[in-house]
Structures are given as structure tokens and as C-alpha cells.
Protein backbone atom coordinates (compact mmCIF):
# COMPACT_ATOMS: atom_id res chain seq x y z
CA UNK A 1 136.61 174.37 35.04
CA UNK A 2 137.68 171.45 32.99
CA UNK A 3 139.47 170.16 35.75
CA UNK A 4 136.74 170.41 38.49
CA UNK A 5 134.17 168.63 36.00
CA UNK A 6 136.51 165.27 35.52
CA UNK A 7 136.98 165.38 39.33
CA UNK A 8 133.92 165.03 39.83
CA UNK A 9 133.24 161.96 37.66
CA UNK A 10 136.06 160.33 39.45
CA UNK A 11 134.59 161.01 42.84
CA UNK A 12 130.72 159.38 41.65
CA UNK A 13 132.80 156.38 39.87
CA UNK A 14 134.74 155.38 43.40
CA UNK A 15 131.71 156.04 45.70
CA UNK A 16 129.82 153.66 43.12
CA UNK A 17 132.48 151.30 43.00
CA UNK A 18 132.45 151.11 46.92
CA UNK A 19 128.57 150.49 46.69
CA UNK A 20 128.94 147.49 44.26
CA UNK A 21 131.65 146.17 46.96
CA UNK A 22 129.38 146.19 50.07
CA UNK A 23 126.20 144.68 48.24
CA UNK A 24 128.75 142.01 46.96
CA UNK A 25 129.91 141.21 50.19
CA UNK A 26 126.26 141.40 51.78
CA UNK A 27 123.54 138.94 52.26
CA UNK A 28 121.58 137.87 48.70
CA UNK A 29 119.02 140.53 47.78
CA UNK A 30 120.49 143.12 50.45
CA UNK A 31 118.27 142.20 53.70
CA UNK A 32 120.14 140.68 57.02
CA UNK A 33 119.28 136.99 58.13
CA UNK A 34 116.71 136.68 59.73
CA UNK A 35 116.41 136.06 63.49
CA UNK A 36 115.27 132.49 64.66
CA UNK A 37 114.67 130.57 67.73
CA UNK A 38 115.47 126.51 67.59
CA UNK A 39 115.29 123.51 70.00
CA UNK A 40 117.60 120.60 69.30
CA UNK A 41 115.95 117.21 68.44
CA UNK A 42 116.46 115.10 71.25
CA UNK A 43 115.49 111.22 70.89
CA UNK A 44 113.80 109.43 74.16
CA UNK A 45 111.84 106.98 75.58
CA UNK A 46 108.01 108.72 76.38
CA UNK A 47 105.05 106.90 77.56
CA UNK A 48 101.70 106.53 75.36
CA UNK A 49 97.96 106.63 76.59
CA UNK A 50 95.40 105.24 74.23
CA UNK A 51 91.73 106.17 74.63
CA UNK A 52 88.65 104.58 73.95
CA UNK A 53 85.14 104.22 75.00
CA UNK A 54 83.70 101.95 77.01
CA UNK A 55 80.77 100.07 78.79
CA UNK A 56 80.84 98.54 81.69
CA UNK A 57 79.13 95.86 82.89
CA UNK A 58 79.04 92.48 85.48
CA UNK A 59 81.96 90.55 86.29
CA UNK A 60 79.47 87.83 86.37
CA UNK A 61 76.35 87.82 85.09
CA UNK A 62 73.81 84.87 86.42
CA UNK A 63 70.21 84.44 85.00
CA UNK A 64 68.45 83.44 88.06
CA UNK A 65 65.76 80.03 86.94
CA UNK A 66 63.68 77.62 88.94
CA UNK A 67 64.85 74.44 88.63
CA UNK A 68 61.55 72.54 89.28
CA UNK A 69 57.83 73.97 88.27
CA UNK A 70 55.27 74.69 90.80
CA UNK A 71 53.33 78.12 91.80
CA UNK A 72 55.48 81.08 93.38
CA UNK A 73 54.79 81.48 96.60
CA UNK A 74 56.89 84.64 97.79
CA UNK A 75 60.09 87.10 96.53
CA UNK A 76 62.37 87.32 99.01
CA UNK A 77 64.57 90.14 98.13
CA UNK A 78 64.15 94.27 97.01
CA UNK A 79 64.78 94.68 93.16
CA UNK A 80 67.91 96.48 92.44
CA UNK A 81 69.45 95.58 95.68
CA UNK A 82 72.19 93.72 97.47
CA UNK A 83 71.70 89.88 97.98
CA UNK A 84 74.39 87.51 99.06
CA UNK A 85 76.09 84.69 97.67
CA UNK A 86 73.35 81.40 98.75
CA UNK A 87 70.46 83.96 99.48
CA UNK A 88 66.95 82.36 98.66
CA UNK A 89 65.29 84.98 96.09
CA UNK A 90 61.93 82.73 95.48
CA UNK A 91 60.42 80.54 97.17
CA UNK A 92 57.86 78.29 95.56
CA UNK A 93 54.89 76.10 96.98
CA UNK A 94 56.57 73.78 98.88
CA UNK A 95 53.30 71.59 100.10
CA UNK A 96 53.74 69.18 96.93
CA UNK A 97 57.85 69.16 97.76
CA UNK A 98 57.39 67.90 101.20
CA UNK A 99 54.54 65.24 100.54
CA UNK A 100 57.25 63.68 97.97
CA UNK A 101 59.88 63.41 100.28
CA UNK A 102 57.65 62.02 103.26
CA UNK A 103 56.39 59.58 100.26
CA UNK A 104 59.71 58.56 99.21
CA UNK A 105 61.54 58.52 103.00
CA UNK A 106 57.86 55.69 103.57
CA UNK A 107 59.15 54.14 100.97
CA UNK A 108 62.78 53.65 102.13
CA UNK A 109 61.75 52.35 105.42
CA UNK A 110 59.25 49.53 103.52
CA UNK A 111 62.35 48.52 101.59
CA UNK A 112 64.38 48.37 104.30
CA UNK A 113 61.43 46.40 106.06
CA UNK A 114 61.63 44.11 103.09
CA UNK A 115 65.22 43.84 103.22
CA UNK A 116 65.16 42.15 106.71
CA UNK A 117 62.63 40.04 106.19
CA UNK A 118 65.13 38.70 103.00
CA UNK A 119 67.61 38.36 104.93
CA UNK A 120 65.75 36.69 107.74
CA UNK A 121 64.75 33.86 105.10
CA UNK A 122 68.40 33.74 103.18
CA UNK A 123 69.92 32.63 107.24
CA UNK A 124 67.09 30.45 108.17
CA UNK A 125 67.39 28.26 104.80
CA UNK A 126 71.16 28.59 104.75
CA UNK A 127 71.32 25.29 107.58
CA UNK A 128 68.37 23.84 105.80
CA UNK A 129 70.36 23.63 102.54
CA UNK A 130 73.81 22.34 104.02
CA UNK A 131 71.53 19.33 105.49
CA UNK A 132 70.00 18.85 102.28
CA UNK A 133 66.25 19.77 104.12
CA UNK A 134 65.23 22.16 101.36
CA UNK A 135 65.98 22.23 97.45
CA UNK A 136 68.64 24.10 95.74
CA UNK A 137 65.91 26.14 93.83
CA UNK A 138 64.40 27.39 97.13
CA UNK A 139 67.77 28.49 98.51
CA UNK A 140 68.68 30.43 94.94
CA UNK A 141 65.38 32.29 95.35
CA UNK A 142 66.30 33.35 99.14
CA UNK A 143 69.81 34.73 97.96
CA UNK A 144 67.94 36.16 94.99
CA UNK A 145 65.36 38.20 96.97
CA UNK A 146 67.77 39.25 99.65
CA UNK A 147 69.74 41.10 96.74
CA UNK A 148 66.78 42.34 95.49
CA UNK A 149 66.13 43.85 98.79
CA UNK A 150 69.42 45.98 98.86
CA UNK A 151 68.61 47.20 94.95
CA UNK A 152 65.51 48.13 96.27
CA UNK A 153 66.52 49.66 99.42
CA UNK A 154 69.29 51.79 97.26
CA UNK A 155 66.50 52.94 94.45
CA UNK A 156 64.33 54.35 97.43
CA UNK A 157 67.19 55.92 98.95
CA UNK A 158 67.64 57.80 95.46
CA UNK A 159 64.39 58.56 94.94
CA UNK A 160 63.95 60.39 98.34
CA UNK A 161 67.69 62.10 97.09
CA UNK A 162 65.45 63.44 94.39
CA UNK A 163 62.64 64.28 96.75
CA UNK A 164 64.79 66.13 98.87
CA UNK A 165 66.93 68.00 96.22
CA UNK A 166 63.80 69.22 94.48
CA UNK A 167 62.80 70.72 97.94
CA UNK A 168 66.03 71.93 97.96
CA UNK A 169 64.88 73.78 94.45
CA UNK A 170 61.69 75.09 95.45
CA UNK A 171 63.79 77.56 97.36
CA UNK A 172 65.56 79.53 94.26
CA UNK A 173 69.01 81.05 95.54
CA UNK A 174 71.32 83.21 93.90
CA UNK A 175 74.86 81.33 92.99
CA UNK A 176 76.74 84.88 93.43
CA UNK A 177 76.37 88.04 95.57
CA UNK A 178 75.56 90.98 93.59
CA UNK A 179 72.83 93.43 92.75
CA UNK A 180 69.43 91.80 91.38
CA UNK A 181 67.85 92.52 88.59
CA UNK A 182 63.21 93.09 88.01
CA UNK A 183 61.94 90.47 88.86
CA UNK A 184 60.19 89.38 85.97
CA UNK A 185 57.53 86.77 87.47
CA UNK A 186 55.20 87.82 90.13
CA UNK A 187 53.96 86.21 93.23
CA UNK A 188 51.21 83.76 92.05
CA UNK A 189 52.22 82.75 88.69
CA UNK A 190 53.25 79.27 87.73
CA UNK A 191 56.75 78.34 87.14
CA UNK A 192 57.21 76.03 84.48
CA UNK A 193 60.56 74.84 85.18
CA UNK A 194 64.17 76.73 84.44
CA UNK A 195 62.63 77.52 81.18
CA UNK A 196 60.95 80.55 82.64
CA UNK A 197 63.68 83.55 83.91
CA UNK A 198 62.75 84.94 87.44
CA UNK A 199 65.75 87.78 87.45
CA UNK A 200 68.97 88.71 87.25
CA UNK A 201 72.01 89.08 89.58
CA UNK A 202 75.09 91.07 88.43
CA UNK A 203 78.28 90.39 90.43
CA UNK A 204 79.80 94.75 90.61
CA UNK A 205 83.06 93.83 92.52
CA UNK A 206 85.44 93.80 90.45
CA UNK A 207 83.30 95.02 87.25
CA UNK A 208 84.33 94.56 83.67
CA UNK A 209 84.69 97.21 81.06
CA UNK A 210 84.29 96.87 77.52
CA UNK A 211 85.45 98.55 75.02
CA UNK A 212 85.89 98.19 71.35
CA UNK A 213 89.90 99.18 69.49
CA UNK A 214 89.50 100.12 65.72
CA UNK A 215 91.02 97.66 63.10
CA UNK A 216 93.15 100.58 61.45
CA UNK A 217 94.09 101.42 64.88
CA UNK A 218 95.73 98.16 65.75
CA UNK A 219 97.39 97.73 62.50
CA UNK A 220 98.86 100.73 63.12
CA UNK A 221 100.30 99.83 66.30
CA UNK A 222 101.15 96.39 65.14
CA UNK A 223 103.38 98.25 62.20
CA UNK A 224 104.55 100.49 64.91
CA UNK A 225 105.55 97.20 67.17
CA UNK A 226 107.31 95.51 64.18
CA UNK A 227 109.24 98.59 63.40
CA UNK A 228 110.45 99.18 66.79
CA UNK A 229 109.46 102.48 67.41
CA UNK A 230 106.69 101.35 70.09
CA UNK A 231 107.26 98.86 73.05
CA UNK A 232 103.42 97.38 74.85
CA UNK A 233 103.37 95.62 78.50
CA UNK A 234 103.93 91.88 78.31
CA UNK A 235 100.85 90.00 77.42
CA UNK A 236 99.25 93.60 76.64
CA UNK A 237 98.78 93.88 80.49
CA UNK A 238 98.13 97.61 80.02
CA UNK A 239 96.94 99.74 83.45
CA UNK A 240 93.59 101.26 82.75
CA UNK A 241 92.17 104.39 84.37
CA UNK A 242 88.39 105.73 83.61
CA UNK A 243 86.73 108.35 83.01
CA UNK A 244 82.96 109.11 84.12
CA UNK A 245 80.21 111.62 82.83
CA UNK A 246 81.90 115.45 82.33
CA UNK A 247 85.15 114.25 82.75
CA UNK A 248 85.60 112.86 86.07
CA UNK A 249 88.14 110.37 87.40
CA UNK A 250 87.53 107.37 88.71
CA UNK A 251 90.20 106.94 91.69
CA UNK A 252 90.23 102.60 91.41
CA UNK A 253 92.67 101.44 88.91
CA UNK A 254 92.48 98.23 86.74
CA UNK A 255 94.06 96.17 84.80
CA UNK A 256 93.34 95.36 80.48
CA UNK A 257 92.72 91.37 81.16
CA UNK A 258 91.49 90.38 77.13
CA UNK A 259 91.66 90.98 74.15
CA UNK A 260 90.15 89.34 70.75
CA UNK A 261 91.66 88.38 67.79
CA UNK A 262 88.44 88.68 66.27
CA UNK A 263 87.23 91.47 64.00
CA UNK A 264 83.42 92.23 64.56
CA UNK A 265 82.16 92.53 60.74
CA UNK A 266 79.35 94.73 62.01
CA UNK A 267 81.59 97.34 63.97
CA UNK A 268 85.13 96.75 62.42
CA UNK A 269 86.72 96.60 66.15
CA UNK A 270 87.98 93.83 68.14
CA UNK A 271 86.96 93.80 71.56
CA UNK A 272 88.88 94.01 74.53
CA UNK A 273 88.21 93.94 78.45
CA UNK A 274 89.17 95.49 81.59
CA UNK A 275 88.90 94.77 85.29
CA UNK A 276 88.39 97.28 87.70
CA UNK A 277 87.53 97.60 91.21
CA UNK A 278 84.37 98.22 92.46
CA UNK A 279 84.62 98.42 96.33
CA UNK A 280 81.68 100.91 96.53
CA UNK A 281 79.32 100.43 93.66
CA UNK A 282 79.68 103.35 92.15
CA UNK A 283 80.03 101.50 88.71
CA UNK A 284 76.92 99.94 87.21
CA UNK A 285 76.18 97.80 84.22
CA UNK A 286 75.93 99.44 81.40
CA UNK A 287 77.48 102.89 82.38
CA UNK A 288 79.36 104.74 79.48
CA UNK A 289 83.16 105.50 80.58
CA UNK A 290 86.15 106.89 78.94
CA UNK A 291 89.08 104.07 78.93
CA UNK A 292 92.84 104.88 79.47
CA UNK A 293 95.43 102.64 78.98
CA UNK A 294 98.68 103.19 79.87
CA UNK A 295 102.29 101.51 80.06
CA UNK A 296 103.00 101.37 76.85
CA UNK A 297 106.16 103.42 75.61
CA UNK A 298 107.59 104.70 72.24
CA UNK A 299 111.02 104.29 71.31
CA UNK A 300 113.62 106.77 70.39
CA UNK A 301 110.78 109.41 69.80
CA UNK A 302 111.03 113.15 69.27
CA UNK A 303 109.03 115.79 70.35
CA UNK A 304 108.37 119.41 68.97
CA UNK A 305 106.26 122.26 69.64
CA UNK A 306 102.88 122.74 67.76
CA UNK A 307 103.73 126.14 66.65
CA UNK A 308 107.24 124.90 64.58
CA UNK A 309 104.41 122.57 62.37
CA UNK A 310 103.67 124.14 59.22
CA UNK A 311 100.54 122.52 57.77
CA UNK A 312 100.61 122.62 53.70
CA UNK A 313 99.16 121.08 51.15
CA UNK A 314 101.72 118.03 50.99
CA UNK A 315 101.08 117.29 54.45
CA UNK A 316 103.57 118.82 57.93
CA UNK A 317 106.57 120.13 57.50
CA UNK A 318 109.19 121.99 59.72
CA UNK A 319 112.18 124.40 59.12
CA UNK A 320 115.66 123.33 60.29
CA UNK A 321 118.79 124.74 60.47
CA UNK A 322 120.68 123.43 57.34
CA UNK A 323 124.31 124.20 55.84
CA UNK A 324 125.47 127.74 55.95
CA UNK A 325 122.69 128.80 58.36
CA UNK A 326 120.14 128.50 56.11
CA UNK A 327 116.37 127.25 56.70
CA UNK A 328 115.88 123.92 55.39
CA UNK A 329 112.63 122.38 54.93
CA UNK A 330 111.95 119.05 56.35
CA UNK A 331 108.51 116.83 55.58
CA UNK A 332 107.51 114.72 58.81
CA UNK A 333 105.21 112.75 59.87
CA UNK A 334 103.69 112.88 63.43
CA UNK A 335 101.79 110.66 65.56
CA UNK A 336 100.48 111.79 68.98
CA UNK A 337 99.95 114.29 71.13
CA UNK A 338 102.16 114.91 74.26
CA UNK A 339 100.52 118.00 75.60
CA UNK A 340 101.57 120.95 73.52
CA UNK A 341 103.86 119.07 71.40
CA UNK A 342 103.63 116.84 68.29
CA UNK A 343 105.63 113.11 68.79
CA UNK A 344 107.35 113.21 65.23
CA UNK A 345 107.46 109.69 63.93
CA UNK A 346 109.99 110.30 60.98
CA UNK A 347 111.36 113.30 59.28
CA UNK A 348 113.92 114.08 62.04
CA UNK A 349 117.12 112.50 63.34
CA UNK A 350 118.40 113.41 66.74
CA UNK A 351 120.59 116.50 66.89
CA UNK A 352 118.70 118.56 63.99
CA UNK A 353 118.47 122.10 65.14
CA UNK A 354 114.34 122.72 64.58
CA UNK A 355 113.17 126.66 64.13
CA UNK A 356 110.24 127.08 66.36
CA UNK A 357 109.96 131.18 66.55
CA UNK A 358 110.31 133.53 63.31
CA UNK A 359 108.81 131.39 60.57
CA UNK A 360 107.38 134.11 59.21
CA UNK A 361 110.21 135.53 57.69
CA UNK A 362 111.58 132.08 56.04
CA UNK A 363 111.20 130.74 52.98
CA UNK A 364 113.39 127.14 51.48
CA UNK A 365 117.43 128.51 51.78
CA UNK A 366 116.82 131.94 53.44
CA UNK A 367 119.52 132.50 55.63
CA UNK A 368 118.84 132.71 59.39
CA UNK A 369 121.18 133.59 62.16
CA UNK A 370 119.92 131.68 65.69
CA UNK A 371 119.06 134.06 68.62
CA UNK A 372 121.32 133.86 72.03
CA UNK A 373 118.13 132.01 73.74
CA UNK A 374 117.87 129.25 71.08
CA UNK A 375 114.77 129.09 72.08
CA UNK A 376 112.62 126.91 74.90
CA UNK A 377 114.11 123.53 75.50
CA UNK A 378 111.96 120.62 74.61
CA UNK A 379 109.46 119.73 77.25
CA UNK A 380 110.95 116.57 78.99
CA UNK A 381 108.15 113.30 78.76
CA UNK A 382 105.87 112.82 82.13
């Protein structure tokens, strides 16, 4: 009985001693690694978009004035429609225009009457004077009144010029073609001079957009420049698509064309400008768009899915596969979007091996074993 008792112990000592073996050998705290899915941190070139809103509005934009007062007479165009480039848009009285130039043309032709006669009387004493008939004070005052003559045969020439070129006025043209404005002075009312405005014309093809970049945001992308990690278009020649009302493109594509250096105290953004055609007019001044600009790139960047982003209280964070399979926490820092992905601007070196599926089980050095998928490759840039 003795006997069977002390086997007994022996047999509960050696199955105990087997137990403390396996747990020794096992993973920490008994439980397997846990099962993980990663993507490999690949470094590339990937292009960026920058958004902003805009306004659009004229590539030129010509206040339409009279450039000589009188009553207006007629408007010779519809408001908020097409005129050409030359295209009379007012015409004022022209009665008091054309009895100056007849005025000033009579007084041309007297001058030029007058002018003969000078010169008539300059050759008939010129023989006189050689044979000493008439005085050398008689003869001055010949040569002297024939070049009067000419002066005053060239001040009524300019002074029917004038005559004419006020006519000329009476008839107020647009510079540009374009769409016109209101007319702001009706038929009947007296026209001061180019004092008074009479409209508007707004030259649509090409059209300008405006739009205003925040200060932080171009510090940040001058830091980003300096650094290297972000390469613009020469001479910030970016390619700019638009955006209506509810989202919808606008097929004509244009180009960024300036830029200030100035910072507007009132808004905090420097404005910018874009060109864009206009063939059909289906851009007018004022309309709010969406901006796009494009060709820009950034260097050596790295993407990763949303759902490998922890968010915590220190900021983003990721797991990666460290030494001896274990999940390693890494702090990054992100910039943009590229679709479903984060761009991570630091945090991550090419090659790091980034958990995307089973975060739920981790916590900083749990050990992880990497599934046979590894997980979806990294969505290559567009």
C-alpha cells in the first residue's frame, strides 16, 4: 500500500514537471502570436492636387466712358449681351459735333486763302527788293506774313483734328469684345464727359479665376520645398481644372498664370490667378468654382491604408513588425490624402513591414506571426 502511495507522488511530480517545461518553452503568458496582415513601405514619387475656392471673373475688364459731354442720343446694344471689339454702344447728339468740324474745315480753307495771298506778296516784292524798288522793312514783313500763313494754316488743320476726333467720340465704342454690362445712363440724360460711367464690357474668353492660398498653407509647402520632400512646376505653372455648382467638371483646362507675394492683412491669403478657356460662355464673372491644381509631385513618399492609423492621444501612430516578430509602435506624421490611404510624411523608412489587419489583438512587444497573404499591396499612385 506503501508502495502504490509513493508511486503515485512520483507520477503527479513528472507530469508537473513536464507542464512547467511546455509553458517555459511557450509564448509569454501562455497565448499563441497573434495573426497579422502587413504591407511593406514602399517609397515613390506620387502626384499632389491642391484645392481651393475660387471666383471667376473678366480677362479684361473695360469701364465703358464718353470722352466728350453732350446729351445721349441712342444705346446701341442689348444689356448682358455680345458686342464686338470697335462696336458703337452710345451714340450722343452729334448736331453740335458736326457744326465744329464744318467751322473748323471754313477755317482751314480761309488760312489757306490767306496763305496764298502771302505768298503772292513775298514773290512779287522779292524782284522789287533785289532792284532796290522797295525797303528792306517791307520785304521782312512779306517773309514774315507768309510764315505766319503756314502757322496758321497748321493751327486750323489741328483744330479741325480736334473737331473731327471729338465726332469721332460722340460715337462711344467698346475697346474689347465681350459681354456688356446695365447700362447705367439712359437715353436723354446729359453726359458730362468720361467722368460719368455708361457700362461695362467683360472680355469671357479666356476668363480669369481667382482664388485666395492660406498663409499657413504656403509655409507649409515652402518647408516642404526646402526639405525636399515636395517638387512644384517651374515658375509654379500648375494645370488647373474646376469645379462648378454640385460638383461638376468643367471639361476646359487652364493654366495657374500669378501669384502674389503679398499677404492680404484682412484675409491672411495671398492671391493667385488662373486662366481658363471660355470658348462657350459658360463661365461668368463672379461665378463660385472649386480650383484644382495639379503637377506638383512629392518625393520619396509613402503611402498606407487608413485602417493601419491608430489615432491616440499623442497624435497617429502605426504598428510594425519589429525584432523577434513583435509589434512595434511607430509615431508618424501624415500629410494628404491619396484616396483611401494616408501619404506618411515621417515616421517610416522604406522597407518597414506595416500591420494593417489584426490590431486588435496588439499591444507595444506582443508577438505576432504574419499571415501567408501579407496582406493587400499598397495601392500604386494615379
Amino acid at each position: 500500500m506503501r508502495s502504490l502511495r509513493w508511486g503515485l507522488v512520483a507520477l503527479a511530480v513528472g507530469s508537473g514537471l513536464q507542464a512547467c517545461g511546455r509553458a517555459e518553452s511557450g509564448p509569454p503568458g501562455g497565448m499563441p502570436p497573434a495573426q497579422v496582415s502587413v504591407i511593406k513601405a514602399v517609397a515613390r514619387s506620387l502626384p499632389v492636387t491642391f484645392e481651393y475656392v475660387g471666383q471667376t471673373a473678366g480677362s479684361r475688364e473695360v469701364e465703358i466712358r464718353a470722352r466728350v459731354p453732350g446729351i445721349l442720343q441712342r444705346r446701341n446694344f442689348r444689356e448682358g449681351g455680345y458686342v464686338a471689339a470697335g462696336q458703337s454702344l452710345f451714340t450722343l447728339d452729334l448736331a453740335p459735333y458736326r457744326t465744329a468740324v464744318a467751322r473748323a474745315d471754313a477755317e482751314l480753307a480761309a488760312a489757306k486763302a490767306r496763305a496764298l495771298q502771302a505768298e503772292r506778296n513775298a514773290a512779287r516784292l522779292q524782284p522789287l527788293f533785289e532792284a532796290k524798288a522797295v525797303s528792306q522793312k517791307d520785304f521782312d514783313e512779306a517773309i514774315a506774313a507768309r510764315a505766319i500763313s503756314q502757322a496758321d494754316i497748321q493751327a486750323a488743320q489741328a483744330r479741325l483734328d480736334e473737331a473731327k476726333l471729338n465726332l469721332g467720340y460722340a460715337r462711344v465704342e467698346s475697346p474689347i469684345a465681350g459681354i456688356a454690362g446695365r447700362a447705367l445712363r439712359s437715353e436723354g440724360n446729359y453726359v458730362t464727359g468720361p467722368d460719368v460711367l455708361l457700362t461695362t464690357v467683360s472680355q469671357l474668353n479666356p476668363i480669369f479665376v481667382l482664388f485666395g492660398i492660406p498663409d499657413e498653407a504656403r509655409l507649409r509647402l515652402d518647408r516642404e520645398v526646402a526639405a525636399g520632400r515636395l517638387r512644384l512646376p517651374k515658375n509654379n505653372a500648375f494645370d488647373v481644372s474646376l469645379q462648378l455648382a454640385e460638383g461638376v467638371p468643367y471639361a476646359p483646362r487652364g493654366k495657374m498664370n500669378f501669384s502674389d507675394v503679398r499677404i492680404s492683412g484682412q484675409t491672411g491669403t495671398s492671391e493667385a490667378r488662373a486662366v481658363v478657356p471660355n470658348p462657350k460662355g459658360e463661365l461668368r464673372p463672379g461665378q463660385f468654382v472649386r480650383v484644382i491644381l495639379s503637377g506638383a509631385r512629392r518625393v520619396d513618399a509613402i503611402l498606407i491604408p487608413q485602417r493601419a492609423v491608430i489615432e491616440g492621444p499623442q497624435g497617429k501612430s502605426v504598428y510594425v513588425v519589429g525584432k523577434n516578430s513583435t509589434a512595434e509602435p511607430r509615431a508618424i506624421t501624415v500629410g494628404d490624402w491619396q484616396g483611401d490611404q494616408w501619404v506618411v510624411l515621417s515616421g517610416l523608412v522604406a522597407g518597414d513591414q506595416v500591420i494593417v489587419d489584426g490590431l486588435m489583438k496588439l499591444g507595444p512587444g506582443a508577438p505576432v506571426q504574419v499571415s501567408a497573404g501579407k496582406g493587400p499591396p499598397a495601392k500604386p499612385a494615379k
